[in-house]
C-alpha atoms as a PDB file:
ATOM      1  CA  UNK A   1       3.696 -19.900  25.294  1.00  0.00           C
ATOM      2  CA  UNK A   2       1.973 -18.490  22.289  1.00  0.00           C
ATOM      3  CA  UNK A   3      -1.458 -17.429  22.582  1.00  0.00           C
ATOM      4  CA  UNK A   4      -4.489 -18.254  20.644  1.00  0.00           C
ATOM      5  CA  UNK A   5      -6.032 -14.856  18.635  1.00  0.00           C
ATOM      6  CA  UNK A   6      -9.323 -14.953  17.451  1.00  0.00           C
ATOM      7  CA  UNK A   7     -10.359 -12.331  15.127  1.00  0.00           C
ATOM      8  CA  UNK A   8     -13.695 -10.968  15.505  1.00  0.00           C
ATOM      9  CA  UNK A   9     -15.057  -8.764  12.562  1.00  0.00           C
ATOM     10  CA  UNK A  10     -17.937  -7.151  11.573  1.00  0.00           C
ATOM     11  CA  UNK A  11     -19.572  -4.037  10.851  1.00  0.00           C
ATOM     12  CA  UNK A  12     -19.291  -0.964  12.460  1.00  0.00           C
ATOM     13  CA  UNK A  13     -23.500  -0.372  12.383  1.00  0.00           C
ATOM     14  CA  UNK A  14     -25.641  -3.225  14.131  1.00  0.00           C
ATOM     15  CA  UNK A  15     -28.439  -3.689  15.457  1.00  0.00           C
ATOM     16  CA  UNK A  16     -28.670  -3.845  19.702  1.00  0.00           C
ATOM     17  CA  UNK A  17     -28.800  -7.650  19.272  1.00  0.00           C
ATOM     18  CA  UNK A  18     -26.118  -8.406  17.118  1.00  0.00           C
ATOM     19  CA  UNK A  19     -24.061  -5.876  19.473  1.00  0.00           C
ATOM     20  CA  UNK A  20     -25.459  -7.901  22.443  1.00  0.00           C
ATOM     21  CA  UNK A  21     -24.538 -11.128  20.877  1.00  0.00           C
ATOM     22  CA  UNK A  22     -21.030  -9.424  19.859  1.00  0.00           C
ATOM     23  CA  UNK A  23     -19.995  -8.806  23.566  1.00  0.00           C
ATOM     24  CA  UNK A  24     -21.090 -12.181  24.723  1.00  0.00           C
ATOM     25  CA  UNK A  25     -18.683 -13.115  22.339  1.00  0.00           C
ATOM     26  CA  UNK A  26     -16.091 -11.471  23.286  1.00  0.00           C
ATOM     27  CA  UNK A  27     -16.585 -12.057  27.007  1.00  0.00           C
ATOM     28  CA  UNK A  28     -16.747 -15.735  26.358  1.00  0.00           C
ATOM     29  CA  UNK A  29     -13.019 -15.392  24.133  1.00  0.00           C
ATOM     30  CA  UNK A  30     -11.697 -13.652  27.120  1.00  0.00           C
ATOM     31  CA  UNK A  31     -12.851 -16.711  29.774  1.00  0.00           C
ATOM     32  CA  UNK A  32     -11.160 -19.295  27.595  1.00  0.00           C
ATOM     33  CA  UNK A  33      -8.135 -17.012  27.830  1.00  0.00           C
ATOM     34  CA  UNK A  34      -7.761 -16.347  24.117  1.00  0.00           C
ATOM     35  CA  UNK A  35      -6.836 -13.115  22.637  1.00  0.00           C
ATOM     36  CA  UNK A  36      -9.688 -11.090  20.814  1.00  0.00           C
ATOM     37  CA  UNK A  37      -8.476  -8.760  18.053  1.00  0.00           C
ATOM     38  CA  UNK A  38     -10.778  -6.659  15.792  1.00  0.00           C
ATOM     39  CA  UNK A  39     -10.365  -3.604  13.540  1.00  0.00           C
ATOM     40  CA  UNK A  40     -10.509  -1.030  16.941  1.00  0.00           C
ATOM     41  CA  UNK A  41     -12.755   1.126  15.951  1.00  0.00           C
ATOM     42  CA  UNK A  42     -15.350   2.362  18.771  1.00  0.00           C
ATOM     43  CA  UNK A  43     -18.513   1.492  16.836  1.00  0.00           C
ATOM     44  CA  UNK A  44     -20.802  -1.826  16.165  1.00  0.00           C
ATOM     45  CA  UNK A  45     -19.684  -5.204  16.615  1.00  0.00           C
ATOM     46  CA  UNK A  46     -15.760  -4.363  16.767  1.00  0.00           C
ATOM     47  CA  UNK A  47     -16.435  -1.871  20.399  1.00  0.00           C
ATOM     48  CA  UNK A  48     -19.094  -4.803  21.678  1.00  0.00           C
ATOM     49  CA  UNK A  49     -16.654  -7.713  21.467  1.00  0.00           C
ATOM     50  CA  UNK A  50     -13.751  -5.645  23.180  1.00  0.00           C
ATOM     51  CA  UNK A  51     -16.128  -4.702  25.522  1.00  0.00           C
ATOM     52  CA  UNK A  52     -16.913  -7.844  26.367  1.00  0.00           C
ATOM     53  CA  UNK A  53     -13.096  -9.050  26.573  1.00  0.00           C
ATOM     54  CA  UNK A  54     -12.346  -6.594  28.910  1.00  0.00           C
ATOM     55  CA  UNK A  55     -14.664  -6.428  30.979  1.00  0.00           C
ATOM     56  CA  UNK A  56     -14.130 -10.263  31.323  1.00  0.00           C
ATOM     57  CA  UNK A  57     -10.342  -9.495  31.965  1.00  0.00           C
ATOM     58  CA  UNK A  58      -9.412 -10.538  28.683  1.00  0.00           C
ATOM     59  CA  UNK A  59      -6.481  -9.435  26.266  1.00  0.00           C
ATOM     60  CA  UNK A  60      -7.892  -7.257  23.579  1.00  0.00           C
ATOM     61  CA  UNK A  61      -5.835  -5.641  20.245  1.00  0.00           C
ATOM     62  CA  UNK A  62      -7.127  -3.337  17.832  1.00  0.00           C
ATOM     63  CA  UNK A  63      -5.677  -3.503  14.108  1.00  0.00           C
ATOM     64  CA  UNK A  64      -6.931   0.343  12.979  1.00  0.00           C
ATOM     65  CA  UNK A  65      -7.205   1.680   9.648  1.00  0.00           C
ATOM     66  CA  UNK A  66      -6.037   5.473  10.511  1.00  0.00           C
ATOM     67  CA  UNK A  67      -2.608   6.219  11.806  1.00  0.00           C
ATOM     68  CA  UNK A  68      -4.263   8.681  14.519  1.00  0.00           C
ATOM     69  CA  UNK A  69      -6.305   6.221  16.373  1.00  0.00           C
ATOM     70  CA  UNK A  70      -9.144   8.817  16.975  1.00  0.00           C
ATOM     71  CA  UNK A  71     -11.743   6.106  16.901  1.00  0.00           C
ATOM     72  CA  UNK A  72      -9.957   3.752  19.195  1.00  0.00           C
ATOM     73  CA  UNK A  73     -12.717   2.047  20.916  1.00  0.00           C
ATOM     74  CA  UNK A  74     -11.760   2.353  24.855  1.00  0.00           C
ATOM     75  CA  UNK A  75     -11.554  -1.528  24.870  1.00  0.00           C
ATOM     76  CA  UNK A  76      -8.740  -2.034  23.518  1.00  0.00           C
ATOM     77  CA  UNK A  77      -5.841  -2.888  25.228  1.00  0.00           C
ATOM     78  CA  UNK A  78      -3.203  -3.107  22.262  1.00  0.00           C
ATOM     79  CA  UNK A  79      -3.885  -0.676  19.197  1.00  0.00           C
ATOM     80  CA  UNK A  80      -2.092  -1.008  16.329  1.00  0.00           C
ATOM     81  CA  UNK A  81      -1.988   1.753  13.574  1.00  0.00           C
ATOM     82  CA  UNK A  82      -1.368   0.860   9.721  1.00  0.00           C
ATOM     83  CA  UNK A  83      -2.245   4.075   7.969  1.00  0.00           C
ATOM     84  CA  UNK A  84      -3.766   0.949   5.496  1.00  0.00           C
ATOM     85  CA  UNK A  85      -7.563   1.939   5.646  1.00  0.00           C
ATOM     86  CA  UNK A  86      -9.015  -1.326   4.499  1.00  0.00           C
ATOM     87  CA  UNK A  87      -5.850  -3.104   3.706  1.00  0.00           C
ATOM     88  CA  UNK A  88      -5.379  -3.762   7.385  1.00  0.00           C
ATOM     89  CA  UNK A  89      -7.869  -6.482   6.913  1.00  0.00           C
ATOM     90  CA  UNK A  90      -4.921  -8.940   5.904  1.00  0.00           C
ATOM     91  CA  UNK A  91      -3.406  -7.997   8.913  1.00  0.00           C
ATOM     92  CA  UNK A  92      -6.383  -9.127  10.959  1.00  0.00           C
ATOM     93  CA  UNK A  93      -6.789 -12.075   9.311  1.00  0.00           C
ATOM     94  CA  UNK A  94      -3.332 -13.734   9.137  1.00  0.00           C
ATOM     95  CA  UNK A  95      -2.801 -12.613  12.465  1.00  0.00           C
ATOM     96  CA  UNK A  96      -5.619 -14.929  13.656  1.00  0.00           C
ATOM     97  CA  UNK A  97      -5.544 -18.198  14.184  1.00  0.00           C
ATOM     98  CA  UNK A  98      -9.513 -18.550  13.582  1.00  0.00           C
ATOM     99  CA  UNK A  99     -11.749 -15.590  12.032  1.00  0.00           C
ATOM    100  CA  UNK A 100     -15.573 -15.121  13.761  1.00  0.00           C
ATOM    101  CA  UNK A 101     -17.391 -13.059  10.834  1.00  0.00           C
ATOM    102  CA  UNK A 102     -20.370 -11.169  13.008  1.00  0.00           C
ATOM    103  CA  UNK A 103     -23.024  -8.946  11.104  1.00  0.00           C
ATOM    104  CA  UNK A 104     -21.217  -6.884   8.650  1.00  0.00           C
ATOM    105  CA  UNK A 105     -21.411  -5.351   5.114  1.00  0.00           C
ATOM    106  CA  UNK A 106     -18.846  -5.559   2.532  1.00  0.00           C
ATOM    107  CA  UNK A 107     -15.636  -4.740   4.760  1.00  0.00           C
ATOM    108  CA  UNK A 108     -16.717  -8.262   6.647  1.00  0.00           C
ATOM    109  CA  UNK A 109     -17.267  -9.844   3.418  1.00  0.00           C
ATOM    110  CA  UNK A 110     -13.482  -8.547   2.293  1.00  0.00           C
ATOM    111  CA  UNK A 111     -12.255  -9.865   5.840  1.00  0.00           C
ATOM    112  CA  UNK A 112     -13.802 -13.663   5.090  1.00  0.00           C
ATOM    113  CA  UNK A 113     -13.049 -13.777   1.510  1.00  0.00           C
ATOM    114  CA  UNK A 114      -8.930 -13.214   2.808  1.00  0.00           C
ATOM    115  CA  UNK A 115      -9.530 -15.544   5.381  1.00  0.00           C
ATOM    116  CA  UNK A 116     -10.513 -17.934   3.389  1.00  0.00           C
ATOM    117  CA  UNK A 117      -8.257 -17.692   0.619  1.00  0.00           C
ATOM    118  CA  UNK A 118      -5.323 -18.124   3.382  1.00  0.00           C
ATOM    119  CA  UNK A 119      -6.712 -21.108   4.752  1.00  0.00           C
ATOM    120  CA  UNK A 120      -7.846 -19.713   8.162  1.00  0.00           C
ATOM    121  CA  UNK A 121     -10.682 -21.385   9.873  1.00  0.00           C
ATOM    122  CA  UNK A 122     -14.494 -18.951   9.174  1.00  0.00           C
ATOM    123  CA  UNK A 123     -16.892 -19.299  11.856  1.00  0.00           C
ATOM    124  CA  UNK A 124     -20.095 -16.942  10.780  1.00  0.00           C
ATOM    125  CA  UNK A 125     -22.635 -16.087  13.595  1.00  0.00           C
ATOM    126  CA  UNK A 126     -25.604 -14.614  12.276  1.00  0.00           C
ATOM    127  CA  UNK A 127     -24.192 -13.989   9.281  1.00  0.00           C
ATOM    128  CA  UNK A 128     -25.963 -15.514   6.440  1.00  0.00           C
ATOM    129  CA  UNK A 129     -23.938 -16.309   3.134  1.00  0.00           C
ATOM    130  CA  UNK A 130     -26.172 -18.046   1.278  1.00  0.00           C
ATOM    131  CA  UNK A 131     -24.291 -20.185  -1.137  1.00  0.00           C
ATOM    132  CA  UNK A 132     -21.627 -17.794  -1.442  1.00  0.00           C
ATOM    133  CA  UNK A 133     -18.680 -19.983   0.768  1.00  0.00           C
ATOM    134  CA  UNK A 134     -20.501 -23.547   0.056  1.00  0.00           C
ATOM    135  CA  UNK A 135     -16.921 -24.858  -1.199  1.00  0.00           C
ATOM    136  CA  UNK A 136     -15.272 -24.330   2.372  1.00  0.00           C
ATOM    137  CA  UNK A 137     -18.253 -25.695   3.939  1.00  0.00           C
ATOM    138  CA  UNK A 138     -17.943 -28.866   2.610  1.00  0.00           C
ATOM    139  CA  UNK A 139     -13.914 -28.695   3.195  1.00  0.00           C
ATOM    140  CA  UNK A 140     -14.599 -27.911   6.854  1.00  0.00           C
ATOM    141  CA  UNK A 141     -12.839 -24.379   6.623  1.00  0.00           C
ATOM    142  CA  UNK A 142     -16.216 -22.324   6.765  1.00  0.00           C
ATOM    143  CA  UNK A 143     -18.474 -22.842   9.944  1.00  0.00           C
ATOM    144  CA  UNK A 144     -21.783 -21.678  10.548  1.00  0.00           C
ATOM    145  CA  UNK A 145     -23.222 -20.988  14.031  1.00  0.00           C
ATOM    146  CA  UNK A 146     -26.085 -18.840  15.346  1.00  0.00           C
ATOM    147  CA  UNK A 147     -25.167 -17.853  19.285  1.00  0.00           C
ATOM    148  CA  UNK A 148     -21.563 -16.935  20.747  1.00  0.00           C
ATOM    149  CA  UNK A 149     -22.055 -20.338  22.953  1.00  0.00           C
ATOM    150  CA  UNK A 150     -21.556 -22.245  19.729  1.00  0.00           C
ATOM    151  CA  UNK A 151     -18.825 -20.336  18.382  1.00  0.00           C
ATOM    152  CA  UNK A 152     -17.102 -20.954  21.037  1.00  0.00           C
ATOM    153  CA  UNK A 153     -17.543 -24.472  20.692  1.00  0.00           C
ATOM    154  CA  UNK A 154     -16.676 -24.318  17.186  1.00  0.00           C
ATOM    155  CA  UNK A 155     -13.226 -22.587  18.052  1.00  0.00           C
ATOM    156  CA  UNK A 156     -12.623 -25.302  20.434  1.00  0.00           C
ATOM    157  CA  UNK A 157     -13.341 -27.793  17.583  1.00  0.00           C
ATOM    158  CA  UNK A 158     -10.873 -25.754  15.522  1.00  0.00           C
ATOM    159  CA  UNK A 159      -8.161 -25.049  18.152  1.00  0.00           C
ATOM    160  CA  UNK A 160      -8.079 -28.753  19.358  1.00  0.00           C
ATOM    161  CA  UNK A 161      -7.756 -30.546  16.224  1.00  0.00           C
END
């Protein structure tokens, strides 16, 4: 049986609340029984949501940029090293069947942009794009939601249709 990934991404310096809302996230992924993946790293929004998958008993994997690991955020069940720095964002996003963008800078931005261009499903939570991804909006590619309850019920959307 092949398992649903969703990729959560965002930046590696947040605020406590988007971290908060992060590992709600992530705990909610893990109790639908989905797998979370994220770039690894222990810092911001990538360490929350594994957090929050395992510590709801959920399957976790880490796509890192390095091909030492030495930021591995403890959360993560399944690292992967590339040695790619930032090209292991195409990794992350083809390997997911539906991309959660979470507050971010530019690496988050990179992370949509591929995700979009290769047709995967964008839900952004608290991240605000103004104008920017209008097009897939109004294709139904680009989602918009602002708490990890309605994400989920996005992905559900997504995953069921």
């Amino acid at each position: 049986m092949r398992r649903i990934v969703i990729g959560v991404m965002g930046g590696g310096s947040v605020s406590a609340a988007d971290a908060a809302d992060a590992y709600e996230l992530g705990r909610l992924i893990a109790g639908q029984g989905w797998v979370l993946l994220n770039g690894g790293r222990q810092a911001g929004i990538m360490d929350a949501a594994a957090k929050g998958a395992a510590d709801s008993g959920g399957t976790t994997v880490g796509i890192l940029p390095d091909e030492t690991g030495r930021d591995l955020s403890p959360h993560i069940q399944i690292p992967i090293l590339t040695g790619m720095g930032s090209g292991r964002n195409v990794i992350n996003v083809l390997t997911s069947h539906v991309v959660v963008a979470c507050a971010g800078g530019a690496g988050t931005i990179s992370e949509i942009a591929l995700a979009l261009k290769h047709a995967r499903p964008v839900v952004l939570m608290n991240f605000e794009a103004e104008g920017i991804f209008d097009a897939y909006r109004a294709t139904g590619q680009l989602h918009m939601v602002a708490t990890p309850a309605q994400a989920i019920a996005a992905i559900k959307a997504i995953v069921e249709r």
